[in-house]
N, C-alpha and C. Protein backbone atom coordinates (compact mmCIF):
# COMPACT_ATOMS: atom_id res chain seq x y z
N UNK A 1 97.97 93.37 103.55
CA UNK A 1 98.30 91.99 103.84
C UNK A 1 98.62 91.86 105.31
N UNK A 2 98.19 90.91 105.75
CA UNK A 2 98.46 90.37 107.22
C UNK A 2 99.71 88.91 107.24
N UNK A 3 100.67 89.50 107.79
CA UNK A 3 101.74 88.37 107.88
C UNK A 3 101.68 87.13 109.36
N UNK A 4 101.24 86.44 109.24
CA UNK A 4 101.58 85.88 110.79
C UNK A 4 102.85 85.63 110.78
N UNK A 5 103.72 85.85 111.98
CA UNK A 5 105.32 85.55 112.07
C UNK A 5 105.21 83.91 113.10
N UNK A 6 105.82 83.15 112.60
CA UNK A 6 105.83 81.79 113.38
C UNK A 6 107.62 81.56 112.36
N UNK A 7 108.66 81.41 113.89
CA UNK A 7 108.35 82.14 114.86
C UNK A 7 108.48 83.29 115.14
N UNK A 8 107.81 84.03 116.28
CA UNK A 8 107.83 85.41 116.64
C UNK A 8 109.35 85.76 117.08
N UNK A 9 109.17 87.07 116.69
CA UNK A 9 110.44 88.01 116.33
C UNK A 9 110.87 88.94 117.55
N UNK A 10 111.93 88.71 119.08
CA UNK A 10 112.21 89.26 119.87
C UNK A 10 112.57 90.81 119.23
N UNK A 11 111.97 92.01 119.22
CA UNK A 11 111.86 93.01 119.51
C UNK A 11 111.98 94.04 120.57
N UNK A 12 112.41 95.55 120.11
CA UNK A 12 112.42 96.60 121.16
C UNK A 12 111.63 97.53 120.89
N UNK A 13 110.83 98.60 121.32
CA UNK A 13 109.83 99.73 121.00
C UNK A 13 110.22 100.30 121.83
N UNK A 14 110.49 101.68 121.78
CA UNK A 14 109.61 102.67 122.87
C UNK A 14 110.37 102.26 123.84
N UNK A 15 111.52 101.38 123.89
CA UNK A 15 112.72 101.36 125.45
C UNK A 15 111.95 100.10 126.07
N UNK A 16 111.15 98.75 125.40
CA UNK A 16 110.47 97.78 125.80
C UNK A 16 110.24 96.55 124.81
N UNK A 17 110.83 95.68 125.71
CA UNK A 17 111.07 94.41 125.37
C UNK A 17 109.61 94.07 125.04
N UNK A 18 109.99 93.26 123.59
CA UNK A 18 108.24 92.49 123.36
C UNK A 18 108.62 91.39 122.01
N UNK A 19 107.72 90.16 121.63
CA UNK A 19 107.53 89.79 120.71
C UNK A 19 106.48 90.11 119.56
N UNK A 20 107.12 90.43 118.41
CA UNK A 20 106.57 90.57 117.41
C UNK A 20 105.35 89.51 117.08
N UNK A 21 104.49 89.17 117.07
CA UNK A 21 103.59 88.45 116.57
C UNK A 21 103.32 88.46 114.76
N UNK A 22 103.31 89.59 114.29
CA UNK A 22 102.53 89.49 113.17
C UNK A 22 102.85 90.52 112.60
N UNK A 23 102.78 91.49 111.39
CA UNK A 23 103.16 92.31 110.59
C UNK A 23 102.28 92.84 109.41
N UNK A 24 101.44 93.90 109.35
CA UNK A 24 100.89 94.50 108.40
C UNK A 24 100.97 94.96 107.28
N UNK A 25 100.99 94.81 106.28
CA UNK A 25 101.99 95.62 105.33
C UNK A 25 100.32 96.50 104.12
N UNK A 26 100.02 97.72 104.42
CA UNK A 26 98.75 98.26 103.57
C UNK A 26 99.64 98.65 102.19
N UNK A 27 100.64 98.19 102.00
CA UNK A 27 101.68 98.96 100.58
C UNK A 27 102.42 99.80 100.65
N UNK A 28 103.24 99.97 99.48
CA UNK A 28 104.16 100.93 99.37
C UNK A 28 104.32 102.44 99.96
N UNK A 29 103.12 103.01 99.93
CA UNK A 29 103.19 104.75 100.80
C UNK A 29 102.91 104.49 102.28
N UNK A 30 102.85 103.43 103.22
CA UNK A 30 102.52 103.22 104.32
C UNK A 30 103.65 102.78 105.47
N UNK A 31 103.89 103.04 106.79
CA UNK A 31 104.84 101.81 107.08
C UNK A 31 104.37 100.61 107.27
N UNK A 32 105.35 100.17 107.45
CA UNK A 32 104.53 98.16 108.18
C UNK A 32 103.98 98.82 109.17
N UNK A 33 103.07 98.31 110.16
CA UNK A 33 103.09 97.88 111.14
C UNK A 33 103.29 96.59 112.01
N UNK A 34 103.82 96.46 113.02
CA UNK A 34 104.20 95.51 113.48
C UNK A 34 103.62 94.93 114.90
N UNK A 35 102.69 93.86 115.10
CA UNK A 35 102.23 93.52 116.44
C UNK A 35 102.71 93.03 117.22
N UNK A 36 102.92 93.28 118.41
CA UNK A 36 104.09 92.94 119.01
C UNK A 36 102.83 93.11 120.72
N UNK A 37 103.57 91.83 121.68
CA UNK A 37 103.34 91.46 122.98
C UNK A 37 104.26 92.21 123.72
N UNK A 38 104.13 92.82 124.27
CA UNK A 38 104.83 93.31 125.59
C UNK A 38 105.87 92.60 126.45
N UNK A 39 106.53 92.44 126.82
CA UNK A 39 107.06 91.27 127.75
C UNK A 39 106.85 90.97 129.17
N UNK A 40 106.69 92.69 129.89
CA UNK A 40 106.15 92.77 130.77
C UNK A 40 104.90 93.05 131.74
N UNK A 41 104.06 93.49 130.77
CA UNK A 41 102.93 93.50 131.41
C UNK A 41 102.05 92.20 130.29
N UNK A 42 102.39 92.02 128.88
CA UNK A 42 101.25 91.27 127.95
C UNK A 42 100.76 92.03 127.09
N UNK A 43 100.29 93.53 127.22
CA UNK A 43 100.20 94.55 126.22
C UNK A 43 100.36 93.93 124.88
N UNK A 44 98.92 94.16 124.07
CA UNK A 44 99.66 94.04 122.84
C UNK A 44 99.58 95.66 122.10
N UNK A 45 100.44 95.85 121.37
CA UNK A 45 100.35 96.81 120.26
C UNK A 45 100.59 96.97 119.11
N UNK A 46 100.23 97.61 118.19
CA UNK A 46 100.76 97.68 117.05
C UNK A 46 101.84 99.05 116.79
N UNK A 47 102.84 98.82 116.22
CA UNK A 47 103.69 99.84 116.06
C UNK A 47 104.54 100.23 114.84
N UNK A 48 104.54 101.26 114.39
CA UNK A 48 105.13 101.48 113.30
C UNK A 48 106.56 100.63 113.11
N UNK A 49 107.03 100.36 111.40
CA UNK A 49 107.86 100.15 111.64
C UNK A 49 109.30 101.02 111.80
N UNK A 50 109.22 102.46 111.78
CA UNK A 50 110.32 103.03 112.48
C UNK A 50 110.82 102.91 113.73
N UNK A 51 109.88 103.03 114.99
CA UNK A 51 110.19 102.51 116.06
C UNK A 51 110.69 100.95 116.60
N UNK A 52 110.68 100.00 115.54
CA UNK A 52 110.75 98.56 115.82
C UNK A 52 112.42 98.32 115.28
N UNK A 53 113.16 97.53 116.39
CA UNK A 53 114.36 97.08 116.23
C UNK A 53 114.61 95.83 117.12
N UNK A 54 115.32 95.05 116.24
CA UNK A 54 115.83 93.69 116.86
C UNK A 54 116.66 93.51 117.56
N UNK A 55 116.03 92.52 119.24
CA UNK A 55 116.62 92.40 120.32
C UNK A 55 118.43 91.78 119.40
N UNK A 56 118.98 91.99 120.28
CA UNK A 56 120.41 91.61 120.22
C UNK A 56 120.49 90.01 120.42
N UNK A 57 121.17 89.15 119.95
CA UNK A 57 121.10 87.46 120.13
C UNK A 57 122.24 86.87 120.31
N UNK A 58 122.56 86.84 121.32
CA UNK A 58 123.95 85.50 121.73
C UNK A 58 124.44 85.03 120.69
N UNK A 59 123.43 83.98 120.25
CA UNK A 59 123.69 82.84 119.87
C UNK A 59 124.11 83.08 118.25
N UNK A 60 123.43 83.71 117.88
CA UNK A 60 123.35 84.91 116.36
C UNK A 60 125.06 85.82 116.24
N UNK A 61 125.48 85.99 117.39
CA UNK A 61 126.62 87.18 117.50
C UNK A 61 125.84 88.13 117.32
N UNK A 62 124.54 89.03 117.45
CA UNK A 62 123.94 89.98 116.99
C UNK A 62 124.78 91.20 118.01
N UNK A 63 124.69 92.42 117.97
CA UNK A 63 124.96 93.01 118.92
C UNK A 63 124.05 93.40 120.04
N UNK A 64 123.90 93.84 120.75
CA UNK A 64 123.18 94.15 121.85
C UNK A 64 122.74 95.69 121.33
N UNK A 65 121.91 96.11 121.87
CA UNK A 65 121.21 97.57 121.69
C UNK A 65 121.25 97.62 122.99
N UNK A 66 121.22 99.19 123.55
CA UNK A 66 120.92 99.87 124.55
C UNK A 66 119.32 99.55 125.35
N UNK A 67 118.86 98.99 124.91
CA UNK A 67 117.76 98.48 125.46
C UNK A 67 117.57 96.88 126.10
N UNK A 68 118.99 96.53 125.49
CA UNK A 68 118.74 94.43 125.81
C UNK A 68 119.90 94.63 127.30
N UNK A 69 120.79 95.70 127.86
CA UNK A 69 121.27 95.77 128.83
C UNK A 69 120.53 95.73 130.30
C-alpha cells in the first residue's frame, strides 16, 4: 500500500532534517518505508522505518531530539 501523507510529517534521518511525503507499507514481515524530502538540498529518499523520527514541535510541547538543535 502507498499512503500519501497530506499533511507532510517534519522528520529526522541519518542526522537530517526532511518532510515525510508518503509511506509504504508491503506488510507485516517488512518495514514501512517512508518518503521523505530533504530540507536542504530537496533530495528525495526513501527510508526505512527504523531510522525515521519526529522533529520536536513547540507548539505540540514535543521534545526536541538531538538533531532539531
Amino acid at each position: 500500500m502507498f499512503y500519501q501523507l497530506n499533511p507532510t510529517l517534519p522528520v529526522t534521518y541519518n542526522g537530517q532534517k526532511a518532510y515525510a511525503i508518503a509511506v509504504i507499507d508491503y506488510g507485516q514481515e517488512h518495514h514501512l518505508l517512508w518518503v521523505c524530502v530533504a530540507d536542504d538540498n530537496g533530495e528525495i529518499w526513501t527510508v526505512e522505518n527504523k531510522f525515521i523520527r519526529v522533529q520536536g514541535n513547540w507548539t505540540m510541547s514535543a521534545p526536541r531530539n538531538k538533531v532539531d538543535k
